[in-house]
Protein backbone atom coordinates (compact mmCIF):
# COMPACT_ATOMS: atom_id res chain seq x y z
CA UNK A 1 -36.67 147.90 -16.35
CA UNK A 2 -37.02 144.60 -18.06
CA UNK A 3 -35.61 142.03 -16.30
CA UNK A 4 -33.45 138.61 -17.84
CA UNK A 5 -31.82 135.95 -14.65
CA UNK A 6 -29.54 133.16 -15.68
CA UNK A 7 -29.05 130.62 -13.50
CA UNK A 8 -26.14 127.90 -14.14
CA UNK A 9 -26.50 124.48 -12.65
CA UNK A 10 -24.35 122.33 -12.06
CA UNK A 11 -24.69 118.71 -10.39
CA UNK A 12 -27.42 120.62 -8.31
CA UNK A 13 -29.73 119.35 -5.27
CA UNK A 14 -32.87 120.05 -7.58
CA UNK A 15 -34.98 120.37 -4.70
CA UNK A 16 -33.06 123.08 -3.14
CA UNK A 17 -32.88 124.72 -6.64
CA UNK A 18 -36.59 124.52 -7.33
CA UNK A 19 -37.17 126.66 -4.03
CA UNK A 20 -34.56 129.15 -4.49
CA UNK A 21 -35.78 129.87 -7.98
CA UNK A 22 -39.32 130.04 -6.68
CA UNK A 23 -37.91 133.38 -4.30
CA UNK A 24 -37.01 135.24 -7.17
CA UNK A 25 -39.43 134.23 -10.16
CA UNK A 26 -42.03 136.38 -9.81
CA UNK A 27 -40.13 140.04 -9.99
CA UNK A 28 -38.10 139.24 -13.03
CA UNK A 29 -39.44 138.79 -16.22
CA UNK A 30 -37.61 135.77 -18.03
CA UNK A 31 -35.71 133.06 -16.65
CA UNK A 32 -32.83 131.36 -18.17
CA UNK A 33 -32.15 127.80 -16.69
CA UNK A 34 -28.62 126.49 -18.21
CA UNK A 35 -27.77 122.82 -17.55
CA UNK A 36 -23.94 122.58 -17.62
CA UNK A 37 -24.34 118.84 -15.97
CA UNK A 38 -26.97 116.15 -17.08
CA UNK A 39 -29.41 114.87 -15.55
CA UNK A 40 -31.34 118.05 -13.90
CA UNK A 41 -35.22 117.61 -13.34
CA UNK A 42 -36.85 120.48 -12.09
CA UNK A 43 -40.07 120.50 -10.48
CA UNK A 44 -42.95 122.42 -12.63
CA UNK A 45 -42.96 126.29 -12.13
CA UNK A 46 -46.56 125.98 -12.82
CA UNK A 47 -47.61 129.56 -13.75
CA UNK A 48 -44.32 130.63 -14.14
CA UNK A 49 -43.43 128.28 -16.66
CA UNK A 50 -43.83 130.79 -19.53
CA UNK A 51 -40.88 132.91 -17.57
CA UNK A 52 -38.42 129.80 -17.99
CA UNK A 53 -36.27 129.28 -20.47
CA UNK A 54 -34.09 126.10 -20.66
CA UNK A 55 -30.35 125.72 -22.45
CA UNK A 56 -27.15 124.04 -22.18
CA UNK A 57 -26.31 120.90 -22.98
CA UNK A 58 -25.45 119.20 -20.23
CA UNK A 59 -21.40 119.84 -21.06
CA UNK A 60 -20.05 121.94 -18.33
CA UNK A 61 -19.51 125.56 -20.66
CA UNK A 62 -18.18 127.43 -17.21
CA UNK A 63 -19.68 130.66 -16.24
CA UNK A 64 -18.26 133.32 -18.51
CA UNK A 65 -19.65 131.62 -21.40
CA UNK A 66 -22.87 130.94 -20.09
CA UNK A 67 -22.88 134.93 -19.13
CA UNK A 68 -22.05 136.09 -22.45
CA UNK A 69 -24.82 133.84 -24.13
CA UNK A 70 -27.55 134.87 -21.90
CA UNK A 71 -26.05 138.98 -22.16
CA UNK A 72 -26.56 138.59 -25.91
CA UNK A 73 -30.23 136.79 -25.83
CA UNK A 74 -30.67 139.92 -23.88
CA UNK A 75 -29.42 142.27 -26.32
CA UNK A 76 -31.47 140.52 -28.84
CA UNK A 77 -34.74 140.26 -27.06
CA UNK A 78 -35.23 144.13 -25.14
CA UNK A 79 -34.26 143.31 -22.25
CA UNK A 80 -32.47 146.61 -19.91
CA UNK A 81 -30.92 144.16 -17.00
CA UNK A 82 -28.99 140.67 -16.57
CA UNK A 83 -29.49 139.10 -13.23
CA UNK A 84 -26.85 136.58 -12.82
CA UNK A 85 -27.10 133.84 -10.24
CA UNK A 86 -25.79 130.82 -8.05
CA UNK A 87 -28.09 127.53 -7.70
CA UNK A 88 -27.47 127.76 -4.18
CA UNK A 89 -28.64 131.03 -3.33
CA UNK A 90 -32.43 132.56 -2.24
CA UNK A 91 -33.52 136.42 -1.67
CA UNK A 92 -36.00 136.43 1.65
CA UNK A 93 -39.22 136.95 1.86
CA UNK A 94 -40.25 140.63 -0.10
CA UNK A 95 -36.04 141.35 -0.93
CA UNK A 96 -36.65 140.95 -4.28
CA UNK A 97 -39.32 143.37 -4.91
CA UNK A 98 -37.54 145.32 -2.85
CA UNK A 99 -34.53 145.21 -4.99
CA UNK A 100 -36.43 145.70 -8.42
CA UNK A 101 -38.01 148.73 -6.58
CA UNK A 102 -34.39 149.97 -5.26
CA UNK A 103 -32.78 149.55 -8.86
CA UNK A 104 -35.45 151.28 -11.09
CA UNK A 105 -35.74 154.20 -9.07
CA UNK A 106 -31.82 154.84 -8.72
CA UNK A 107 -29.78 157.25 -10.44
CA UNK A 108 -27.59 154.64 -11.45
CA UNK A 109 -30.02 153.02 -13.22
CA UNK A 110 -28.04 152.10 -16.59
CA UNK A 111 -24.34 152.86 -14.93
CA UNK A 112 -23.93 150.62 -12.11
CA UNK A 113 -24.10 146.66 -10.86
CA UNK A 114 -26.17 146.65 -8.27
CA UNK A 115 -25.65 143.66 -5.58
CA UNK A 116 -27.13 142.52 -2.57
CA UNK A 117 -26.65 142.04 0.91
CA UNK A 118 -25.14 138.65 1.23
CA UNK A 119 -26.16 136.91 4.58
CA UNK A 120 -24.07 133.20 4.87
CA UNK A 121 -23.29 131.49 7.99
CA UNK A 122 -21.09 134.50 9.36
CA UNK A 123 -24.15 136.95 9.58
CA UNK A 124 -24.93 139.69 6.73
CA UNK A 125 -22.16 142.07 4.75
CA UNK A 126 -23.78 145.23 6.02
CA UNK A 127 -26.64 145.77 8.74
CA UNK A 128 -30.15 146.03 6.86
CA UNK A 129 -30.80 149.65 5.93
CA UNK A 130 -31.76 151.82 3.08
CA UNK A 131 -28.11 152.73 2.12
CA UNK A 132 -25.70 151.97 -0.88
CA UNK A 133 -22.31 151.00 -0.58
CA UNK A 134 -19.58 151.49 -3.31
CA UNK A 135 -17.59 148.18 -3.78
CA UNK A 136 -14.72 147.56 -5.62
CA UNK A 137 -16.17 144.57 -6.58
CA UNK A 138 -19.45 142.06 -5.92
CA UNK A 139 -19.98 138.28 -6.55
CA UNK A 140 -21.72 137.35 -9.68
CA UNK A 141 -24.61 135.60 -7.51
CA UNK A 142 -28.10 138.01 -7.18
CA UNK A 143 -26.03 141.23 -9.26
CA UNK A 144 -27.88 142.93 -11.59
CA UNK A 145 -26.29 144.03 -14.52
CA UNK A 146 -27.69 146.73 -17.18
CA UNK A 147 -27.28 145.65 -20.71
CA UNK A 148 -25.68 149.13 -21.95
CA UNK A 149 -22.85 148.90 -19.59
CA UNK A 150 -22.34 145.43 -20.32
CA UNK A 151 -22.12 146.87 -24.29
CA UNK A 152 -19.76 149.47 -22.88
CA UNK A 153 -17.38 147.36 -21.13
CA UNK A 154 -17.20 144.04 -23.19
CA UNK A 155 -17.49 140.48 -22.62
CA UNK A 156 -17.16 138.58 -19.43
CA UNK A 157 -14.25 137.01 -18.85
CA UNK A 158 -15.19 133.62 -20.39
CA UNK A 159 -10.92 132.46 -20.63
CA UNK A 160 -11.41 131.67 -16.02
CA UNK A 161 -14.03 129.53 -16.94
CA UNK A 162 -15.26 129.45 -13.27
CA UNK A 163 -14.63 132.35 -10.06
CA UNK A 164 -12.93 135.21 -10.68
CA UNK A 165 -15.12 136.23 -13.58
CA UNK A 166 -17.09 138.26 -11.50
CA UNK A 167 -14.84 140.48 -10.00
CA UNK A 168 -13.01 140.74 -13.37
CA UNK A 169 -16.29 142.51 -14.76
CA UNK A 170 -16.61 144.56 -11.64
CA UNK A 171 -12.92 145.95 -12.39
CA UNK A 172 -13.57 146.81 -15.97
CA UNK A 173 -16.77 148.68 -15.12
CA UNK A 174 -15.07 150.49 -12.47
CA UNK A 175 -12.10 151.06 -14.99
CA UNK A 176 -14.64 152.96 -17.50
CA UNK A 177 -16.24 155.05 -14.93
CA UNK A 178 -19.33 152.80 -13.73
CA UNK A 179 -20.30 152.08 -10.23
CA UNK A 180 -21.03 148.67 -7.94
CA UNK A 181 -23.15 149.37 -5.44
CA UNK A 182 -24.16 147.45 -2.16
CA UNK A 183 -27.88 147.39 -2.01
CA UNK A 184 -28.20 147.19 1.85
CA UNK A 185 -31.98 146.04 2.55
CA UNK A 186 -31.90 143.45 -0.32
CA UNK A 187 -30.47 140.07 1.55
CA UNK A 188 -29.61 137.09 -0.39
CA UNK A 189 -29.16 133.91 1.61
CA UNK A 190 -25.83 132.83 0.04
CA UNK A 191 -23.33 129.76 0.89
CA UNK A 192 -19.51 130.61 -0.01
CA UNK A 193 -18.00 127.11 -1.26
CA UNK A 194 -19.06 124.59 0.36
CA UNK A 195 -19.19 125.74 3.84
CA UNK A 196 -21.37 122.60 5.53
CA UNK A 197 -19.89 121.49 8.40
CA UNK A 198 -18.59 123.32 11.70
CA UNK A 199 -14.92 122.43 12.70
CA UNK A 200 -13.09 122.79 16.14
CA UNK A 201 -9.60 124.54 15.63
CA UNK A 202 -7.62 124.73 18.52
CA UNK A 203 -9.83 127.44 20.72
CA UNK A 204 -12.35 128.66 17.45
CA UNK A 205 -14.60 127.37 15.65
CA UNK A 206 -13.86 126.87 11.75
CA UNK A 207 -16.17 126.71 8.90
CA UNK A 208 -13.62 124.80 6.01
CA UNK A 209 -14.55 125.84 2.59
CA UNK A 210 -14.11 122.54 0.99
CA UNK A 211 -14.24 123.59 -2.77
CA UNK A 212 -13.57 120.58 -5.57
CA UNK A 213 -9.92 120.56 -6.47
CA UNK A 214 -11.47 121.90 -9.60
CA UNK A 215 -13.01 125.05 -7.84
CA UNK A 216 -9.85 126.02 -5.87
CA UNK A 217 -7.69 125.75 -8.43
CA UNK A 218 -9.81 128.32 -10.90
CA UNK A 219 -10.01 130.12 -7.81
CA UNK A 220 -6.30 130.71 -6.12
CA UNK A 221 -5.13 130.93 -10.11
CA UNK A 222 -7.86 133.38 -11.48
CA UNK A 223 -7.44 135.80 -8.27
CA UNK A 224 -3.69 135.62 -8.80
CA UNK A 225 -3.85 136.97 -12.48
CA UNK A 226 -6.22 139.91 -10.98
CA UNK A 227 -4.42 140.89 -8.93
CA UNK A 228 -1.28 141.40 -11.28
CA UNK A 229 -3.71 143.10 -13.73
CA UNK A 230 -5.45 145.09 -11.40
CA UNK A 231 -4.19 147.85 -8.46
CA UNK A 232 -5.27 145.86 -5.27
CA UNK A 233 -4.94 146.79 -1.45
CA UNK A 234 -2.11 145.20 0.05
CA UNK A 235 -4.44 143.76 2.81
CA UNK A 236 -7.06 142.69 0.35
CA UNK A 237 -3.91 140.33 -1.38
CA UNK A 238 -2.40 139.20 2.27
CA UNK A 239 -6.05 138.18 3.15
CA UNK A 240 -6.36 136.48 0.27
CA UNK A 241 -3.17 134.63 0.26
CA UNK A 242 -3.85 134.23 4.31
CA UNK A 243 -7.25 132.40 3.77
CA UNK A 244 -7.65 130.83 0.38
CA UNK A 245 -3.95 129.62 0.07
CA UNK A 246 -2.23 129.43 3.76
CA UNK A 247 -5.34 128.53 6.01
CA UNK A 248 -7.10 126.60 3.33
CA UNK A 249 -3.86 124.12 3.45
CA UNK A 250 -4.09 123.44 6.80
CA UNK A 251 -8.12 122.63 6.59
CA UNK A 252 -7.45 120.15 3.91
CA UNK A 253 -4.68 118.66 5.95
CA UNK A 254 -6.71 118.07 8.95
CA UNK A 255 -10.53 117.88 7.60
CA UNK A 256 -11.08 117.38 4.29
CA UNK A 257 -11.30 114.32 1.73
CA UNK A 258 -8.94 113.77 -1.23
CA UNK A 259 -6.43 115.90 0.02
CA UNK A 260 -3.37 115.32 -2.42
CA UNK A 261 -5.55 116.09 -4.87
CA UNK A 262 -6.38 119.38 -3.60
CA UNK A 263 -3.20 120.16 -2.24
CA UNK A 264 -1.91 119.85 -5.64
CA UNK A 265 -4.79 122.08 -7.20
CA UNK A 266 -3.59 124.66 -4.43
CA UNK A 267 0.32 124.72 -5.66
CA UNK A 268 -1.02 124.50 -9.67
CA UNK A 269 -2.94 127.42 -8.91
CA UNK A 270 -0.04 129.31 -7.36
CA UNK A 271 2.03 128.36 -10.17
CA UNK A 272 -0.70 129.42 -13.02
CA UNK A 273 -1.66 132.05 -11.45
CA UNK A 274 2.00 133.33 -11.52
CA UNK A 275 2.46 132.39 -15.05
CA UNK A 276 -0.97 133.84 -15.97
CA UNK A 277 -2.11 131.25 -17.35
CA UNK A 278 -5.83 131.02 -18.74
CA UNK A 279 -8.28 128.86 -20.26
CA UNK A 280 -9.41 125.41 -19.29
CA UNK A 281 -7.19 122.79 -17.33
CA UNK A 282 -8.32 119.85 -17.10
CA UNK A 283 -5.74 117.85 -14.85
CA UNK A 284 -7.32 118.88 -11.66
């Protein structure tokens, strides 16, 4: 298995990106560091400099594009597997060792995404084990993708620009007879949104996602066209609707900053998301 990681940054805290990089580095075999903001000054990897590889031009490309460049420099360049992932995430201490270990020896080698075990500020998916777990679909940060079912399936979904284009990919592969599996004693420390601050909400306490207006409207609208393409659970669409739409009102109401801008990225995403509308908006 020959490793290739992306990593897509965007107005990052370079300091926090440096170390997160730095948990990962050394089990994959090339590194590519895309700058879709200006501006980023990273640390040097010292002897892991020959791993990185920098692009982008500062202009923020989204993720799908960035994906489908870095799929076809591995193509190019022999490499089996695409590890795709989020500035703001870290594997602990020996996970990803463990996870290049877990993923050559599997049966699944060349026919399934592989993803971690996510731990964020609500504990881990799945209690750390040496089990798999089929999913119907995993987030694009710390998955490993092999190169001949990304040839097999196509293209990510470059049209959502951001969210969404992970579970797209996830659907297809499932669609064609692949596999994602839940890697159980891999954990990736991973933050969903921008979950910083703990709320009191009536009796509970509340962790507000606080996305841009930018990142909840590619959200609520790229979800919405899924889940008229795609044959989801009725409770997987109510929970959605529930949290990212319903609930996530009522945060911005009461907690978060420029809230008529967000409410209004909320309602365009509803109505886009309806309409099926893709591509890049810019109006939010």
């Amino acid at each position: 298995m020959k490793i290739l990681a992306v990593i897509v940054l965007y107005n990052p805290d370079c300091e926090d990106v440096y170390s997160n990089i730095m948990s990962y580095i050394q089990a994959i075999d090339k590194l590519i560091i895309w700058n879709n903001s200006d501006n980023i000054e990273l640390k040097s990897f010292g002897k892991f400099s020959e791993k990185i590889i920098r692009m982008g031009s500062g202009k923020n490309m989204g993720l799908g594009y960035v994906y489908n460049q870095a799929a076809k420099y591995a193509m190019t360049n022999g490499y089996t597997h695409l590890m795709t992932m989020d500035q703001d995430s870290f594997f602990e201490k020996g996970s990803m060792l463990n996870y290049v270990t877990v993923v050559n020896d599997s049966e699944y080698l060349n026919t399934a995404i592989f993803s971690p075990n996510y731990k964020t500020i609500h504990g881990l998916s799945f209690p750390i084990s040496n089990e798999l777990t089929e999913l119907e679909a995993a987030q694009s940060s710390g998955s490993i993708i092999p190169i001949d079912l990304y040839s097999k399936v196509g293209t990510f979904r470059s049209s959502f620009f951001i969210y969404g284009i992970d579970h797209a990919f996830c659907y297809e592969v499932r669609n064609k007879g692949g596999k994602v599996l839940a890697v159980h004693s891999v954990v990736l420390n991973h933050t969903p949104g921008n979950q910083r601050k703990k709320r009191k909400f009536l009796w509970k306490a509340v962790w507000p996602n606080e996305y841009s207006s930018m990142s909840t409207y590619y959200l609520i609208r790229n979800e919405l066209i899924l889940f008229s393409e795609y044959s989801e659970k009725k409770k997987v669409i109510f929970d959605f609707v529930y949290y990212y739409i319903f609930k996530r009102l009522i945060f911005i109401a009461l907690y978060e900053d420029e809230k008529m801008k967000k409410m209004y990225a909320v309602f365009l995403g509803i109505i886009h998301g309806l309409l099926r509308k893709e591509g890049v908006y810019k109006n939010v």
